[in-house]
C-alpha atoms as a PDB file:
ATOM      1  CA  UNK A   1      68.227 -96.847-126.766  1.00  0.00           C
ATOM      2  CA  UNK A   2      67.937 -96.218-130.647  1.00  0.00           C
ATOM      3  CA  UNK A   3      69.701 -94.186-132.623  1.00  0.00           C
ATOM      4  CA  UNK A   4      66.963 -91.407-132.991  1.00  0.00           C
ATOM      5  CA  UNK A   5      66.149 -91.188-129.439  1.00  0.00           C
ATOM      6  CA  UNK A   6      70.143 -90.102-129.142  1.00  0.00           C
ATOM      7  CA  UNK A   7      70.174 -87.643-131.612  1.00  0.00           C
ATOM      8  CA  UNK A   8      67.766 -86.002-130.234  1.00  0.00           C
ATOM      9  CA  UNK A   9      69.384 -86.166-126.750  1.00  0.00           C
ATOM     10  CA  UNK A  10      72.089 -84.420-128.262  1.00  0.00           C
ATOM     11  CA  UNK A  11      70.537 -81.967-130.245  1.00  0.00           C
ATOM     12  CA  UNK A  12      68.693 -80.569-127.206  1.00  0.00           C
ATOM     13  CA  UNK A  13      72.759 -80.428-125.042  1.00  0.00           C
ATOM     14  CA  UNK A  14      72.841 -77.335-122.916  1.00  0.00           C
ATOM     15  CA  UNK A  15      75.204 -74.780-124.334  1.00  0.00           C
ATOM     16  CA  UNK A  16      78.772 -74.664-122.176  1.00  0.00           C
ATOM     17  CA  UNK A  17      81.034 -71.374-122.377  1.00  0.00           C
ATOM     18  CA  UNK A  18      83.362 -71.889-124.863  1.00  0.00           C
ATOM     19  CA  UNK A  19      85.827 -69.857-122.568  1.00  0.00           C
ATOM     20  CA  UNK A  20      85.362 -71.538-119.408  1.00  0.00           C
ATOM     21  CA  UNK A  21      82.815 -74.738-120.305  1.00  0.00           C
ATOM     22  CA  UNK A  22      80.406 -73.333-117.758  1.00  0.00           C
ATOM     23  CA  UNK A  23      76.880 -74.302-118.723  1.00  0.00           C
ATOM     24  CA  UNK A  24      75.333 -71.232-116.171  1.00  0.00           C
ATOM     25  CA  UNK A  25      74.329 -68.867-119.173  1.00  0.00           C
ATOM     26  CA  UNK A  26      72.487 -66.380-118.363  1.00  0.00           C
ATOM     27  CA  UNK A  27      70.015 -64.015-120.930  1.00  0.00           C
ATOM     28  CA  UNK A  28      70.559 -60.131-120.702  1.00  0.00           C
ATOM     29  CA  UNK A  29      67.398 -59.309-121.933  1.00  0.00           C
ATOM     30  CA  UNK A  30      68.521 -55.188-122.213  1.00  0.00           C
ATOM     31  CA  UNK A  31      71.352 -55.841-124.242  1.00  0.00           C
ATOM     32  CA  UNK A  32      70.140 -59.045-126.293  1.00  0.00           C
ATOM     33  CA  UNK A  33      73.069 -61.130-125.119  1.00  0.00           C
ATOM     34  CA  UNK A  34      73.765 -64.298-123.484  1.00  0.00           C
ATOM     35  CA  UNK A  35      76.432 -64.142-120.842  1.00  0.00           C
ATOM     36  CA  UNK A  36      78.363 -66.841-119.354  1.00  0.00           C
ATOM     37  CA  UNK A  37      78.261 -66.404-114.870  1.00  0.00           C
ATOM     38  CA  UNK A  38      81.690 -67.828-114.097  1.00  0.00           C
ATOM     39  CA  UNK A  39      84.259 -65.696-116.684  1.00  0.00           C
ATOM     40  CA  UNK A  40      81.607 -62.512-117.666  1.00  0.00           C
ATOM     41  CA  UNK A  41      82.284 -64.219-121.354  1.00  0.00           C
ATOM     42  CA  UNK A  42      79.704 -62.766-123.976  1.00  0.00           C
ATOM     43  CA  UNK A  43      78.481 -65.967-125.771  1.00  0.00           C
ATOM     44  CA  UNK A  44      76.071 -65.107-128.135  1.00  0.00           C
ATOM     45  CA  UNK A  45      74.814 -61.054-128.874  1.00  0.00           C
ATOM     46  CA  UNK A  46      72.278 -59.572-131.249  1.00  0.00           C
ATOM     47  CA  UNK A  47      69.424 -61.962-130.023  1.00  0.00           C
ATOM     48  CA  UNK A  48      65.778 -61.938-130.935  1.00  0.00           C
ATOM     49  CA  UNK A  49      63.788 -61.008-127.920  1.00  0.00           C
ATOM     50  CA  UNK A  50      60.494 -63.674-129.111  1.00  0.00           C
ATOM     51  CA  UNK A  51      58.340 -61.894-126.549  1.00  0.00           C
ATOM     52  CA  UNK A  52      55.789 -59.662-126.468  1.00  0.00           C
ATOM     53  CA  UNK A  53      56.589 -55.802-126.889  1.00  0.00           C
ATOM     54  CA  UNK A  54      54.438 -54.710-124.184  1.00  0.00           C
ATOM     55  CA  UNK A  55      54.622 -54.927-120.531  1.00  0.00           C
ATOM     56  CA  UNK A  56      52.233 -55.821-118.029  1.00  0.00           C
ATOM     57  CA  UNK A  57      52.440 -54.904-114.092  1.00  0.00           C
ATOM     58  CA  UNK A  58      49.490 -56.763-112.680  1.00  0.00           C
ATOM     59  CA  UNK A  59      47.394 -60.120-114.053  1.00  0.00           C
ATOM     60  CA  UNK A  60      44.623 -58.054-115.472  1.00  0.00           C
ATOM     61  CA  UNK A  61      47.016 -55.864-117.540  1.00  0.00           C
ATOM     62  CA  UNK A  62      48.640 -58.511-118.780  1.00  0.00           C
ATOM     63  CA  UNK A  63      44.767 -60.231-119.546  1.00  0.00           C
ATOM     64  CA  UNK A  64      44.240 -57.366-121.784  1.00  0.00           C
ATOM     65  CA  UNK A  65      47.190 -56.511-123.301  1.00  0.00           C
ATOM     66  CA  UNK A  66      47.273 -60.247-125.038  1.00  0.00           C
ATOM     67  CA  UNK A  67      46.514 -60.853-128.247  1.00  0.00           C
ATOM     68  CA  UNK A  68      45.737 -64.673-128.108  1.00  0.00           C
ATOM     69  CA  UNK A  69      42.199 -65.124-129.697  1.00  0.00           C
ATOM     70  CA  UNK A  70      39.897 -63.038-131.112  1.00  0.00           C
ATOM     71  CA  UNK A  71      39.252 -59.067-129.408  1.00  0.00           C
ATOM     72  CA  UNK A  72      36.479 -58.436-126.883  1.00  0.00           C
ATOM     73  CA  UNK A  73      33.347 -56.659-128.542  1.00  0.00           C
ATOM     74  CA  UNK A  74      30.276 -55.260-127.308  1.00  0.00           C
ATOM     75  CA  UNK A  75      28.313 -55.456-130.197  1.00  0.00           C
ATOM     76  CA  UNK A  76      27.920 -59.616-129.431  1.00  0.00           C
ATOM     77  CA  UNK A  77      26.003 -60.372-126.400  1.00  0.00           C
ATOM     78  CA  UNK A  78      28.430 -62.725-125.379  1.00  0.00           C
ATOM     79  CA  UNK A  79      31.202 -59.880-126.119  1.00  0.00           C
ATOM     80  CA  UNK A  80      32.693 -62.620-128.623  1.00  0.00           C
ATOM     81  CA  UNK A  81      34.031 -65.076-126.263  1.00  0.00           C
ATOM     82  CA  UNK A  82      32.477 -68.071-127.797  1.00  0.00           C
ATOM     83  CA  UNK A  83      32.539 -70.082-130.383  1.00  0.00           C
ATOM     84  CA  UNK A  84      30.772 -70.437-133.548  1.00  0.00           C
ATOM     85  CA  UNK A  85      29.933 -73.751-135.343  1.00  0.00           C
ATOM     86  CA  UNK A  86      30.135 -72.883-139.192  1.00  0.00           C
ATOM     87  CA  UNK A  87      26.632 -73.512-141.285  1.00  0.00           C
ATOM     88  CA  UNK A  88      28.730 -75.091-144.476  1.00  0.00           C
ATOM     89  CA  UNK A  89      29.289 -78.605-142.119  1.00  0.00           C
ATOM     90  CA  UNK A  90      32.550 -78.785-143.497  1.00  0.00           C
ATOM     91  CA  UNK A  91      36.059 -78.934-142.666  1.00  0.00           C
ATOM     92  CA  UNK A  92      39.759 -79.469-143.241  1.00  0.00           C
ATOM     93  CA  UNK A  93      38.949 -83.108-142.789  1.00  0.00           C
ATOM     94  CA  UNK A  94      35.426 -83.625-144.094  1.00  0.00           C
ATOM     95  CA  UNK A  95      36.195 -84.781-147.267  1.00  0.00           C
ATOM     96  CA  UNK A  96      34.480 -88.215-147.044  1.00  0.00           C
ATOM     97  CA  UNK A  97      30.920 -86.876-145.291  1.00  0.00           C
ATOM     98  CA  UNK A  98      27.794 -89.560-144.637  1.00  0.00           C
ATOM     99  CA  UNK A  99      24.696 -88.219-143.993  1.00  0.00           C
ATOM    100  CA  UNK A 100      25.210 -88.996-140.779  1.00  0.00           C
ATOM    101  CA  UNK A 101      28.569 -86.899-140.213  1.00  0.00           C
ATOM    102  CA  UNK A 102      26.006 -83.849-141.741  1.00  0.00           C
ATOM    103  CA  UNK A 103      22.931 -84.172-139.222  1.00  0.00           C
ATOM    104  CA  UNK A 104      25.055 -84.361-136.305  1.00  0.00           C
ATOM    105  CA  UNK A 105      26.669 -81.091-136.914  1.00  0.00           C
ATOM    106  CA  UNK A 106      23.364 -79.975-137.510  1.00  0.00           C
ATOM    107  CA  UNK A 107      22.180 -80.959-134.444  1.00  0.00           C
ATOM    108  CA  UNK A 108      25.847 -79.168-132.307  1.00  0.00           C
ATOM    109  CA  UNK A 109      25.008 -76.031-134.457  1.00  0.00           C
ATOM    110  CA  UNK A 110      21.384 -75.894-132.993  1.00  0.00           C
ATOM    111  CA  UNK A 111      22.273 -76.812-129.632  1.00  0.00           C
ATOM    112  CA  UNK A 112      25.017 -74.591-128.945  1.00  0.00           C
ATOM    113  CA  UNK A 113      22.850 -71.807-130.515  1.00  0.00           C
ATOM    114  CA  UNK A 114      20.730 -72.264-127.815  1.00  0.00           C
ATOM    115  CA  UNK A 115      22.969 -72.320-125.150  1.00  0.00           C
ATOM    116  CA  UNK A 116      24.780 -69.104-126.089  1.00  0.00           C
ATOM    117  CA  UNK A 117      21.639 -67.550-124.904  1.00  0.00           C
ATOM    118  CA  UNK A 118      21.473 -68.207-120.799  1.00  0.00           C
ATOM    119  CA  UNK A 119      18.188 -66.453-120.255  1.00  0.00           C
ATOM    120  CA  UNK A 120      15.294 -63.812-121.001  1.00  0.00           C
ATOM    121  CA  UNK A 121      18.042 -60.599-120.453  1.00  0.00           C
ATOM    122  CA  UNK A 122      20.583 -62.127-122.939  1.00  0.00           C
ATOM    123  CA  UNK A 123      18.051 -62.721-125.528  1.00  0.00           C
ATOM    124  CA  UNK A 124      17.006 -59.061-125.473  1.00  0.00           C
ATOM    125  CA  UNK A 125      20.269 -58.054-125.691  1.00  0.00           C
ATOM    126  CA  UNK A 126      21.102 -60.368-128.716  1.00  0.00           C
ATOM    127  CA  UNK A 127      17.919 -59.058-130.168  1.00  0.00           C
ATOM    128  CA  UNK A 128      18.989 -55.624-129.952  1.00  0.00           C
ATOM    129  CA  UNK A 129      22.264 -55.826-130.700  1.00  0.00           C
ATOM    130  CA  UNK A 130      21.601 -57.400-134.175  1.00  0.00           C
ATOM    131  CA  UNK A 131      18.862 -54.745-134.647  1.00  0.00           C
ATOM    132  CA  UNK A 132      21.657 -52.121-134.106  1.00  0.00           C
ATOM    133  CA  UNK A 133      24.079 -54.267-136.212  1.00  0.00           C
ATOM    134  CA  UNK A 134      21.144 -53.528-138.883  1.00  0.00           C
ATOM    135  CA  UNK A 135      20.985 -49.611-138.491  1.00  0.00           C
ATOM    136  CA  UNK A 136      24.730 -49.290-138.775  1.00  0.00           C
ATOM    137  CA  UNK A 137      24.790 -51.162-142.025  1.00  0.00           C
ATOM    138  CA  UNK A 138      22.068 -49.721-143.408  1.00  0.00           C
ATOM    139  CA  UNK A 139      23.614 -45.887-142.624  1.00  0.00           C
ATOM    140  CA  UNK A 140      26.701 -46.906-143.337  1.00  0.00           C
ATOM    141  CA  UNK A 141      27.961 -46.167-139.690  1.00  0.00           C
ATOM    142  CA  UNK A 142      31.679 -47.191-138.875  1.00  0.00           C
ATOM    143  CA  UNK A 143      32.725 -49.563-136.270  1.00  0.00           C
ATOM    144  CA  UNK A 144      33.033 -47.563-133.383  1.00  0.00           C
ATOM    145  CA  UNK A 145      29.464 -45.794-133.691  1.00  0.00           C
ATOM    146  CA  UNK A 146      28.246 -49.588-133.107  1.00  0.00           C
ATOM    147  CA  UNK A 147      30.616 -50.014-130.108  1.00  0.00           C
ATOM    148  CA  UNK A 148      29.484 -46.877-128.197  1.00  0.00           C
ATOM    149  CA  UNK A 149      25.932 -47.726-129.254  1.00  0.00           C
ATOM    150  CA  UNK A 150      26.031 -51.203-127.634  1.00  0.00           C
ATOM    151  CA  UNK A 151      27.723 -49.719-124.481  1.00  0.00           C
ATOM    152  CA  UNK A 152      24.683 -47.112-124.107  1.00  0.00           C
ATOM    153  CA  UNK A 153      22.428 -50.229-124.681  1.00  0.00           C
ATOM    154  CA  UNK A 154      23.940 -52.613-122.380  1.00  0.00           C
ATOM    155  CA  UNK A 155      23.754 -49.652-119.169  1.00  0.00           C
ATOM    156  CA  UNK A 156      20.321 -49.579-119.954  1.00  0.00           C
ATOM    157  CA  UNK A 157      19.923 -53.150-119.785  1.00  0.00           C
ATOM    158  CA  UNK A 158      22.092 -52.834-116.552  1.00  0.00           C
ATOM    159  CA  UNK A 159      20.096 -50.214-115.230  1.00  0.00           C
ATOM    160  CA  UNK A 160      16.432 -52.251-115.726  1.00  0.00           C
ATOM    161  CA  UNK A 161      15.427 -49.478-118.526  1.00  0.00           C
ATOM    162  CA  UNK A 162      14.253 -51.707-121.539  1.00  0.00           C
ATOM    163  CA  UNK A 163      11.112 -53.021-119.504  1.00  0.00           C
ATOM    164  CA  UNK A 164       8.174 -51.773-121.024  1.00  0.00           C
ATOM    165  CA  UNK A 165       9.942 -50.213-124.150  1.00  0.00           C
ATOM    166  CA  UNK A 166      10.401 -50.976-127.519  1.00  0.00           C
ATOM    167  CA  UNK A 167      13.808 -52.636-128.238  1.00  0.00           C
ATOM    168  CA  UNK A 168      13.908 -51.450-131.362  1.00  0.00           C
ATOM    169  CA  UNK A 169      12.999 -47.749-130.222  1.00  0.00           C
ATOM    170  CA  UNK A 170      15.534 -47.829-127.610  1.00  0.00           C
ATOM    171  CA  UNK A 171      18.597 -49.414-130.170  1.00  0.00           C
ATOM    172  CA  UNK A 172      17.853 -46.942-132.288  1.00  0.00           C
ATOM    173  CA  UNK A 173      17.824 -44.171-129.922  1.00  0.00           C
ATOM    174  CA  UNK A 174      21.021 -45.614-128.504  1.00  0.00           C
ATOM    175  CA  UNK A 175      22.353 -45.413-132.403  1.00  0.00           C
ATOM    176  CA  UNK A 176      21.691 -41.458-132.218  1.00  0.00           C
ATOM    177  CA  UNK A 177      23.263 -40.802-128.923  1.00  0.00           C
ATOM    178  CA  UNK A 178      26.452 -42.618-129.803  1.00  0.00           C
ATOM    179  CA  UNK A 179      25.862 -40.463-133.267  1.00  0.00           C
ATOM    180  CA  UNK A 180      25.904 -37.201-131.366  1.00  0.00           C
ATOM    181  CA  UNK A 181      28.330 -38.209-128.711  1.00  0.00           C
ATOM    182  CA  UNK A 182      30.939 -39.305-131.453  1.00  0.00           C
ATOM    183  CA  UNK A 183      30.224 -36.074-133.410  1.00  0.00           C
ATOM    184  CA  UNK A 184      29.097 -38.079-136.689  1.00  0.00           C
ATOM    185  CA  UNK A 185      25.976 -36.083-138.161  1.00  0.00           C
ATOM    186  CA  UNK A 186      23.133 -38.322-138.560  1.00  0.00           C
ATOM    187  CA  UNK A 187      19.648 -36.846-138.021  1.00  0.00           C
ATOM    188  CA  UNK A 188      16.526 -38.802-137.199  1.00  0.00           C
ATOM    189  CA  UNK A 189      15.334 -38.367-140.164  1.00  0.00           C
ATOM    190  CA  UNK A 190      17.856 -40.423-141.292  1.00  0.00           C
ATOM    191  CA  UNK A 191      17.809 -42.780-138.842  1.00  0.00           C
ATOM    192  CA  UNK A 192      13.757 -43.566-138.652  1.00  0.00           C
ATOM    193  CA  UNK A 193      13.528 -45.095-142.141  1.00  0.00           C
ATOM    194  CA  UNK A 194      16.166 -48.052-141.479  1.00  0.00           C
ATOM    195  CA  UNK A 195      14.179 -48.880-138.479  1.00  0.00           C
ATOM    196  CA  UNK A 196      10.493 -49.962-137.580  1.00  0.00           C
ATOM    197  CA  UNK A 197       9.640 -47.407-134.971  1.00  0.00           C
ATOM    198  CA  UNK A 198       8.649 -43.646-136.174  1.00  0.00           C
ATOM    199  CA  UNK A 199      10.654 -40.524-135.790  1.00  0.00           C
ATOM    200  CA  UNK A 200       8.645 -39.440-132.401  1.00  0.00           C
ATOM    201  CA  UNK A 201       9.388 -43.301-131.061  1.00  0.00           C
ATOM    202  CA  UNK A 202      12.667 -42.731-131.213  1.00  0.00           C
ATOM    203  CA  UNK A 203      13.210 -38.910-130.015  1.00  0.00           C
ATOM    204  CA  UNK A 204      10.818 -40.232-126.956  1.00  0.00           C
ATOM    205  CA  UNK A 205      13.763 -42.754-125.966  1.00  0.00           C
ATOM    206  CA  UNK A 206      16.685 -40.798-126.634  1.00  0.00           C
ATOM    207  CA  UNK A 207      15.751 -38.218-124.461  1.00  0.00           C
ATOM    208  CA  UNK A 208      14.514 -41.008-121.750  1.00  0.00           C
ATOM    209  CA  UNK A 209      18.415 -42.606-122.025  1.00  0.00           C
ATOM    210  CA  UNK A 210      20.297 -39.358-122.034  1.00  0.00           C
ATOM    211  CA  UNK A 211      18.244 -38.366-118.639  1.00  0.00           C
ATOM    212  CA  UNK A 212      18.643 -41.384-116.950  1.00  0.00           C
ATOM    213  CA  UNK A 213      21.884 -42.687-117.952  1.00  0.00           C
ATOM    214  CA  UNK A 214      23.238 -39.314-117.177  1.00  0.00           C
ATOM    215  CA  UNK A 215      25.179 -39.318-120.438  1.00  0.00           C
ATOM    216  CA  UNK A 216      26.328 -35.570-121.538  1.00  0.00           C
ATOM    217  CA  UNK A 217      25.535 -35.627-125.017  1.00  0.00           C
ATOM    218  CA  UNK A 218      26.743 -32.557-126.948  1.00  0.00           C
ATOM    219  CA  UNK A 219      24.242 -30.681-129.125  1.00  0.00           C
ATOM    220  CA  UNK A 220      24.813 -30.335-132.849  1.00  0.00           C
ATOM    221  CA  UNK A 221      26.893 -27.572-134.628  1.00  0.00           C
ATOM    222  CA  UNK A 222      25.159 -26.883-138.133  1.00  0.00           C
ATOM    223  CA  UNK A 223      29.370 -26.980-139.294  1.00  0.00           C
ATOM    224  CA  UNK A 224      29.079 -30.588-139.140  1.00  0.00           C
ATOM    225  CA  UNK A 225      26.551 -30.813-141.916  1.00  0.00           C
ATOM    226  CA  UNK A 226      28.813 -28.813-144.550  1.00  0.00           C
ATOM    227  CA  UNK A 227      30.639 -31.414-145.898  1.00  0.00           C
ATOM    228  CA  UNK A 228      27.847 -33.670-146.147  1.00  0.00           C
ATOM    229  CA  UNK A 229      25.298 -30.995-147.508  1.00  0.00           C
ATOM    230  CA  UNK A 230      28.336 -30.249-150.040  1.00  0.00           C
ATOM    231  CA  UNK A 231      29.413 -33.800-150.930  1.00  0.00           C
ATOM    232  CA  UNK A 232      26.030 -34.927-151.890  1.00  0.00           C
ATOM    233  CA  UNK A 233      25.626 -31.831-153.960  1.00  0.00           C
ATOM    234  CA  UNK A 234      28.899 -32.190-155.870  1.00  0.00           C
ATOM    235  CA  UNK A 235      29.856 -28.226-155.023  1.00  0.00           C
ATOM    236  CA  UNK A 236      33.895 -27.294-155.265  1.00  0.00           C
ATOM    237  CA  UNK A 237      36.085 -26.848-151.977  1.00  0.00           C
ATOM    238  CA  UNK A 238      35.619 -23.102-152.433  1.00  0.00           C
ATOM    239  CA  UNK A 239      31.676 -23.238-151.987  1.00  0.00           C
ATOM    240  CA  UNK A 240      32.200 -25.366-148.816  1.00  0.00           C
ATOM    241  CA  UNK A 241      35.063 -23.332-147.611  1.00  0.00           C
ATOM    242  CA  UNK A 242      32.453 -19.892-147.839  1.00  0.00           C
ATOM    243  CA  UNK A 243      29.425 -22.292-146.360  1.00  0.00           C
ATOM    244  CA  UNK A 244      32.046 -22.869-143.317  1.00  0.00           C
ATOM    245  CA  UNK A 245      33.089 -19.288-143.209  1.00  0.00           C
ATOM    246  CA  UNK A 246      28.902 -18.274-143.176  1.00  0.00           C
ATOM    247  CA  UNK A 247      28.742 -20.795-140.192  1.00  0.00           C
ATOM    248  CA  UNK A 248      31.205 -19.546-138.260  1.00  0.00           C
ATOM    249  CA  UNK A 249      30.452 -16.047-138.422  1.00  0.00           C
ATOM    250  CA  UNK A 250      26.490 -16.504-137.787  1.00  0.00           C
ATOM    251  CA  UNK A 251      27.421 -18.645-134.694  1.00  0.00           C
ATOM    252  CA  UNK A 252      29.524 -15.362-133.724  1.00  0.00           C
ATOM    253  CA  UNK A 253      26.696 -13.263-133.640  1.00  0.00           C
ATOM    254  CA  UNK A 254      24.420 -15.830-132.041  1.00  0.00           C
ATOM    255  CA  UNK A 255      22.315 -16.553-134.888  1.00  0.00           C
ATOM    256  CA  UNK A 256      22.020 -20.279-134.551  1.00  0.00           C
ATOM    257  CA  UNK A 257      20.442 -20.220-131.534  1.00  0.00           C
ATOM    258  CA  UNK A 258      17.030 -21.706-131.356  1.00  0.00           C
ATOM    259  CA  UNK A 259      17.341 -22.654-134.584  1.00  0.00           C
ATOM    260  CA  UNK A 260      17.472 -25.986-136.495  1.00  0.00           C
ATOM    261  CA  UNK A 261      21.140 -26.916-137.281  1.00  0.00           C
ATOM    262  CA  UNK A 262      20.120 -28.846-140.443  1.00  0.00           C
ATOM    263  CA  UNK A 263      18.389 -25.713-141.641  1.00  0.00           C
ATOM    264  CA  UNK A 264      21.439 -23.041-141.188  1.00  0.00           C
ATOM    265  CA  UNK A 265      23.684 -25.395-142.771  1.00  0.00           C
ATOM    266  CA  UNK A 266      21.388 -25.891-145.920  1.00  0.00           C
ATOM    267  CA  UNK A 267      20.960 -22.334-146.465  1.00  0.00           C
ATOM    268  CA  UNK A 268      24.450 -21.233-146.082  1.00  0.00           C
ATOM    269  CA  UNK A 269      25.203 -24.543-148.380  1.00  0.00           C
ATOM    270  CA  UNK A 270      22.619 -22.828-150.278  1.00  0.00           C
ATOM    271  CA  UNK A 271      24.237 -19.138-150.477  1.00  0.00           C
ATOM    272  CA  UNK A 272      27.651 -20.440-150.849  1.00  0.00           C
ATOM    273  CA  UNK A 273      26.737 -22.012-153.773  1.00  0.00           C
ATOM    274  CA  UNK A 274      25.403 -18.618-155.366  1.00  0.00           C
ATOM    275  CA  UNK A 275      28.232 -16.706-154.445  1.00  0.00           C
ATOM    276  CA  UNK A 276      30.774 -19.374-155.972  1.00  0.00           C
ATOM    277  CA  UNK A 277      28.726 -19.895-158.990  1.00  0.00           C
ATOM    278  CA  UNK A 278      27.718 -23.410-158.910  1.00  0.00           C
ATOM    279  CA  UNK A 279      23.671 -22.347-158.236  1.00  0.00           C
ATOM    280  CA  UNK A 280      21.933 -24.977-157.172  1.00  0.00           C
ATOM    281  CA  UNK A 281      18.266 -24.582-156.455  1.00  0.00           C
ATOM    282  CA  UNK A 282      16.411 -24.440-153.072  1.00  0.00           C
ATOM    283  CA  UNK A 283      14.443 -27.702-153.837  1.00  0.00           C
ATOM    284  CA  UNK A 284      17.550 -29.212-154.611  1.00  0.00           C
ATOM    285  CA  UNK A 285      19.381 -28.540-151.606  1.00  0.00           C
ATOM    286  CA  UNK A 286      16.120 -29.512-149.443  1.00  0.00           C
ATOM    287  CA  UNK A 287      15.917 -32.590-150.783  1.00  0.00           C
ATOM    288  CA  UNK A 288      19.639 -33.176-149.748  1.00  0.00           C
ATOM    289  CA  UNK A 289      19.305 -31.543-146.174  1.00  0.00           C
ATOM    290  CA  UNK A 290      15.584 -33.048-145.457  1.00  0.00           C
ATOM    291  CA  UNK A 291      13.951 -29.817-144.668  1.00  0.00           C
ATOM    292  CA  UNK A 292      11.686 -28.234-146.465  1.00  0.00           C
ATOM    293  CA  UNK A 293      12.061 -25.301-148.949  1.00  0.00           C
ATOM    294  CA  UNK A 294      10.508 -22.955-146.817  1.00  0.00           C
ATOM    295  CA  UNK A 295      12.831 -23.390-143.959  1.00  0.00           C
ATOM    296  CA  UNK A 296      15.717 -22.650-146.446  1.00  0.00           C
ATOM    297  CA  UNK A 297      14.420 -19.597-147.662  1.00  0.00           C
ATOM    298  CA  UNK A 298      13.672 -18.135-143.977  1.00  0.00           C
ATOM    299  CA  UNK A 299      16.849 -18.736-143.235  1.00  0.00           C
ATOM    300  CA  UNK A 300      18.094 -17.656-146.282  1.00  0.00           C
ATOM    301  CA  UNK A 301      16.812 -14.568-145.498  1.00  0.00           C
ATOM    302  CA  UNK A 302      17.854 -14.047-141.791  1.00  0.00           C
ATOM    303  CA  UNK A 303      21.300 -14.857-143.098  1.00  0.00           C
ATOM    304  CA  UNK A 304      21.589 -12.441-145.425  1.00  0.00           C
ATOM    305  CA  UNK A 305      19.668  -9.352-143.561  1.00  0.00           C
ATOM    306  CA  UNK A 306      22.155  -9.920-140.615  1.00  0.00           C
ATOM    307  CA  UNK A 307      25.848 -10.841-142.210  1.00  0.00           C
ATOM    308  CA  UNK A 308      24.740  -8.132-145.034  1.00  0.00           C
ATOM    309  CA  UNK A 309      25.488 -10.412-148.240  1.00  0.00           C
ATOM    310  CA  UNK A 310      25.044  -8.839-151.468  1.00  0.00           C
ATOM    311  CA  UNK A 311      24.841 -10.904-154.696  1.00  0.00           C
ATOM    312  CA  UNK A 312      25.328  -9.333-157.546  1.00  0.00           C
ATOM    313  CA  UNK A 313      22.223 -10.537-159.999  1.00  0.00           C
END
């Protein structure tokens, strides 16, 4: 036996109670402390528990509580569980390529493209999903807008919905619903121009999914649209704060009802603005709202016949 192999016999010696040279330690995992079983001798305290923090009760708790590997997501079609061959054909070993090293990966990339896509149902939902991927980028939409949008998506799939529709039509309508379900205010008027589909495309599909998904999708409060209205026309906290108050009080009285939220937000963006001295014109809050200038000024008008607001010319 060499020399090596005995060091490393001996490095790896089970540890004896220095009390009673028992070697049946045992770990208190509640205190951090090793304890010897024959004499109740505390060998070693303060240790490092190297596990996990959490706890699991059952195997599938424990299958999602780990962190080994990258998360789940539904925005893949394959929810991320496999793997990706990287177009550069290059590694931590490459250094030395042939041409021969370089088509090969070629040909691994292409093939395991392929077979990341079973059949016809997973290549519509790949399809989709990177149309929705699209929409989100394009609006700016955070992470979890995506995520709720690819659940809609894939319990339509589930459901045999997308037959006979346009994928596009129904991503984006499923990009609205999560939208108004997450309480984010995008219109669609917003969302038509990053698609292909129309306006009427997509309003057709959204109200298709909400009624047979049986989704409860709330409506949308013209408060939402303050902050936006008000960022994008660079108005101070105090106009906002009024537009809010205007809002609140016309929602009191009932006077968003039938109405378009978009509309009662721009005009009491609109009269906020007068009454905190920042004017800004009608056109220029329509162009920032996407309504026109005569559906500001009607509501303009209802406004301030029934909360009584006097400006003082």
């Amino acid at each position: 036996m060499s020399r090596k192999t005995v060091a490393q016999m001996s490095k790896y010696k089970p540890r004896v109670c220095p009390e009673c040279g028992d070697t049946r330690l045992m770990n208190d995992y509640d205190q951090g402390e090793l304890v010897c079983m024959g004499c109740g001798y505390v060998v070693d305290d303060k240790m490092a528990d190297t596990g996990p923090e959490w706890r699991a009760f059952d195997q599938e708790q424990k299958a999602k509580r780990t962190r080994v590997g990258a998360p789940l997501t539904y925005t893949i079609h394959d929810k991320g569980l496999s793997t990706l061959i990287d177009w550069h054909s290059q590694g931590a070993l490459n250094k030395n390529r042939t041409a021969a090293n370089v088509s090969q990966v070629f040909m691994l990339r292409k093939w395991q493209r392929r077979i990341r896509v079973a059949d016809a149902s997973e290549r519509n939902l790949a399809f989709a999903l990177s149309e929705m991927s699209k929409i989100a980028s394009s609006l700016n939409l955070p992470k979890s807008i995506l995520e709720t949008a690819a659940v809609f998506y894939r319990k339509a799939v589930k459901k045999r919905l997308i037959r006979g529709r346009s994928i596009q039509g129904i991503a984006a309508a499923a990009i609205y619903m999560s939208c108004r379900k997450c309480s984010v205010p995008r219109t669609l008027d917003e969302i038509a121009p990053a698609t292909y589909v129309g306006k009427k495309e997509i309003a057709r599909c959204f109200r298709f999914l909400a009624k047979e998904l049986d989704e409860f999708i709330p409506p949308v409060f013209p408060a939402r649209y303050i902050s936006k209205f008000s960022n994008k026309l660079i108005v101070a906290g105090k106009a906002e704060n009024v537009a809010a108050s205007i809002i609140e009080i016309a929602k009191n009285i009932r006077l968003t009802s039938g109405r378009g939220p978009t509309g009662i937000a721009a005009a009491a963006t609109y009269i906020a603005s007068v009454l905190a001295g920042e004017k800004k014109t009608q056109r220029e809050v329509a162009n920032v709202a996407n309504v026109t200038e005569v559906t500001i000024r009607n509501r303009y008008k209802e406004l301030m016949e029934r909360l009584e607001i006097k400006v003082k010319v």
